[in-house]
Protein backbone atom coordinates (compact mmCIF):
# COMPACT_ATOMS: atom_id res chain seq x y z
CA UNK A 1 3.90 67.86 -37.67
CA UNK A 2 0.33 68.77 -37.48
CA UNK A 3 -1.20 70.08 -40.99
CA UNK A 4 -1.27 73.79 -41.60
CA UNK A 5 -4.67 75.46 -40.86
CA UNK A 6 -6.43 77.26 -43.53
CA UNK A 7 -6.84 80.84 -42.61
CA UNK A 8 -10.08 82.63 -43.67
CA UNK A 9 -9.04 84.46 -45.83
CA UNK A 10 -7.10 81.49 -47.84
CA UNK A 11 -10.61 80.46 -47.98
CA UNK A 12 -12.65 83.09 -49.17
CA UNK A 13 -10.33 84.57 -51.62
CA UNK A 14 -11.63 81.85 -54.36
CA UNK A 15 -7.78 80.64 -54.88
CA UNK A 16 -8.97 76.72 -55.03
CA UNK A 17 -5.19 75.54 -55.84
CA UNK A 18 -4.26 76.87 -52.43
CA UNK A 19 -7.13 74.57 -50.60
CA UNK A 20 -6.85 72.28 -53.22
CA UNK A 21 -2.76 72.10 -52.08
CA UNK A 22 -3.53 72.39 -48.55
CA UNK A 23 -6.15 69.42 -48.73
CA UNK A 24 -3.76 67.60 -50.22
CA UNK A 25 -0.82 68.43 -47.76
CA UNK A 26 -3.30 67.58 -45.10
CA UNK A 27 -4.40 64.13 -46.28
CA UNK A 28 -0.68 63.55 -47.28
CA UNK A 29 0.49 63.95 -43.79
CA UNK A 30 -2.90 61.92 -42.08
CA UNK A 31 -1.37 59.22 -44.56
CA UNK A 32 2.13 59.39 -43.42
CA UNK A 33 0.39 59.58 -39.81
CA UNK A 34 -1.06 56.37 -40.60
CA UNK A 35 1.68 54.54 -41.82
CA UNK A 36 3.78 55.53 -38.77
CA UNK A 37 1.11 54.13 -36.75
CA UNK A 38 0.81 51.29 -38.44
CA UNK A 39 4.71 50.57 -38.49
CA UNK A 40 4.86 51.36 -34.11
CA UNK A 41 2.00 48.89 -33.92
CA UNK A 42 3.76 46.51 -35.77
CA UNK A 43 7.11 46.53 -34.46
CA UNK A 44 5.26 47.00 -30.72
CA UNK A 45 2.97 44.42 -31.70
CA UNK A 46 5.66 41.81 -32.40
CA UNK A 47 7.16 42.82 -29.02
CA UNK A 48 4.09 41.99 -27.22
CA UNK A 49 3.11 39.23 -29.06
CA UNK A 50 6.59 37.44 -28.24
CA UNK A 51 6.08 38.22 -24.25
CA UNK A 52 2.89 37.14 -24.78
CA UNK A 53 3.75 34.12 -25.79
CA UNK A 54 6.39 33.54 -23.31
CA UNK A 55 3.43 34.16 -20.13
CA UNK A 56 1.48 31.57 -21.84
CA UNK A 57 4.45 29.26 -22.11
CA UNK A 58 5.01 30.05 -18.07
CA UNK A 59 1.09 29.54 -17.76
CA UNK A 60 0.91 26.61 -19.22
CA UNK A 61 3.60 25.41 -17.65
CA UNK A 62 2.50 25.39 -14.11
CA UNK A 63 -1.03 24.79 -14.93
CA UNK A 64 0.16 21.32 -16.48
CA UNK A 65 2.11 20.48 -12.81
CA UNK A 66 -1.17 21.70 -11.08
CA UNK A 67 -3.08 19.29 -13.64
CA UNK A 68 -0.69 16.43 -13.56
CA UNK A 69 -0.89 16.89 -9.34
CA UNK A 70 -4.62 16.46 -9.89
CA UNK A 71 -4.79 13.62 -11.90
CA UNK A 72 -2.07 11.44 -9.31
CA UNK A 73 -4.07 12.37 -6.62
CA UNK A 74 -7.42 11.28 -8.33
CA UNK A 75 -5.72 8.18 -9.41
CA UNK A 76 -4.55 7.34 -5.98
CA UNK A 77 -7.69 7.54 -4.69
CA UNK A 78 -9.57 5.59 -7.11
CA UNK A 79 -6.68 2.39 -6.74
CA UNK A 80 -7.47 2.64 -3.21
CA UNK A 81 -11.36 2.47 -3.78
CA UNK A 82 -10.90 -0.34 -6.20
CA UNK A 83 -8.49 -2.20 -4.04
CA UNK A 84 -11.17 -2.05 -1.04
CA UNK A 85 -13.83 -2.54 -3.27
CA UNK A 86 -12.31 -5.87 -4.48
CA UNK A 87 -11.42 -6.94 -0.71
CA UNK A 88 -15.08 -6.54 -0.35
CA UNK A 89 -16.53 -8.82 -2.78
CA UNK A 90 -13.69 -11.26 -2.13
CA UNK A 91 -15.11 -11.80 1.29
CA UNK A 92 -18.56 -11.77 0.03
CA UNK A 93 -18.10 -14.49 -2.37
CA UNK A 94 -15.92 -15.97 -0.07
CA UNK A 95 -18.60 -16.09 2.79
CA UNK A 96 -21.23 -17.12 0.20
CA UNK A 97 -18.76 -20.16 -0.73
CA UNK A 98 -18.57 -21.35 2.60
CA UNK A 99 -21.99 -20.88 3.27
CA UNK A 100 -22.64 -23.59 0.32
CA UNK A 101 -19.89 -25.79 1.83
CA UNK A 102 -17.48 -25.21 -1.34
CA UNK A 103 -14.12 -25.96 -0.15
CA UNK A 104 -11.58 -22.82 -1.11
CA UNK A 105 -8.35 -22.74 -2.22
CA UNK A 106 -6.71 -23.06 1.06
CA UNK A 107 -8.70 -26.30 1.74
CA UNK A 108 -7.91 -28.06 -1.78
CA UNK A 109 -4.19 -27.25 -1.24
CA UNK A 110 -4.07 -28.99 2.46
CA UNK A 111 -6.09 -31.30 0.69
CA UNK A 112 -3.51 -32.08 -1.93
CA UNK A 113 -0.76 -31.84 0.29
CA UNK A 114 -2.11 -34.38 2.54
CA UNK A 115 -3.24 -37.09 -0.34
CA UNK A 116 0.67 -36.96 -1.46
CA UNK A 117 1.77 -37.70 2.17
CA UNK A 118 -0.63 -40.60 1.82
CA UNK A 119 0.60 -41.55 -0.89
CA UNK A 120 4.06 -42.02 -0.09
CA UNK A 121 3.44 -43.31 2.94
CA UNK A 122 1.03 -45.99 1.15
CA UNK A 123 3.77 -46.45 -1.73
CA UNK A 124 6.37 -47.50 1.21
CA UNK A 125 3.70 -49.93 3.07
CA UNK A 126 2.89 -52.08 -0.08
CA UNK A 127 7.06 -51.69 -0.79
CA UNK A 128 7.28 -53.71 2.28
CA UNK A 129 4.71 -56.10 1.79
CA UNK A 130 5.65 -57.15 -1.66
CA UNK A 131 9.25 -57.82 -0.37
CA UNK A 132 7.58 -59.97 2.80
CA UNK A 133 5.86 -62.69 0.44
CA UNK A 134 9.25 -63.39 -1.51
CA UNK A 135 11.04 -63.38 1.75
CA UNK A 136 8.73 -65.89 3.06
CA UNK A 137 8.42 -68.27 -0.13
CA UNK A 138 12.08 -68.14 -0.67
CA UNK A 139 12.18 -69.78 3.21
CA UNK A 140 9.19 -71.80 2.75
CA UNK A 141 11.35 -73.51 -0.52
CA UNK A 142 14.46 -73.47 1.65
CA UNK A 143 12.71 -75.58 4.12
CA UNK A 144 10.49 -77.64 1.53
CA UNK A 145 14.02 -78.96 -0.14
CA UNK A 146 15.18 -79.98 3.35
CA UNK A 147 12.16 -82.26 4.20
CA UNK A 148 12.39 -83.19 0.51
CA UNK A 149 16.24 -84.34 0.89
CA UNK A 150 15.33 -85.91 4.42
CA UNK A 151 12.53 -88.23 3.05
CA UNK A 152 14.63 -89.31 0.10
């Protein structure tokens, strides 16, 4: 409803309880006006403010699988760059070991390897000699008592 107009002649004919009334209907209604405003915003608002909310869930959403895709991809490449970045300086201080005749790794373990084959192989050689000696003094007193019991 739209607020009565004053007509001209309400105005002029000095009856200030009619504008004072019509003033009064007017701001009564730009009041009610107001309020119904305020109420459609308000129920609207909450409307739009729970789709709102729902986009930015959606939003968010796919910017976090866009994000996450990123970050494996960045991380993939930087393992690979630190993986051929350590193959690098492996072989650097690898060449700079055998350039100052440091034996590696490799060359310690054939190393060790072959100083236990030696080993055994010198454990079983001085088996068999210590068994020779007792083999030969045992005969040696076997034959000793028979030129012994001979003489007598």
């Amino acid at each position: 409803m739209m607020p009565s107009k004053l007509k001209r002649g309400e105005v002029g004919s000095g009856s200030d309880g009619q504008l004072a009334t019509a003033i009064r209907d007017s701001a009564n209604q730009i009041w009610l006006a107001g309020l119904g405003a305020f109420s459609k915003a308000q129920e609207e608002g909450s409307k739009l403010f729970d789709a709102l909310v729902k986009e930015g869930e959606t939003v968010q959403s796919r910017i976090r699988k866009v994000a996450d895709q990123h970050v494996e991809d960045v991380r993939s490449r930087a393992t690979g760059t630190w993986d051929r970045l350590e193959e690098v300086f492996e072989k650097r201080v690898e060449r700079a070991l055998h350039s100052l005749n440091v034996p590696t790794k490799k060359d310690i373990d054939s190393l060790s390897r072959r100083v236990s084959e030696l080993t055994s192989v010198t454990k079983k050689l001085s088996d068999a000699v210590a068994e020779r000696p007792a083999r030969t003094t045992a005969k040696r007193s076997a034959t000793g008592a028979r030129s012994h019991s001979r003489a007598a």
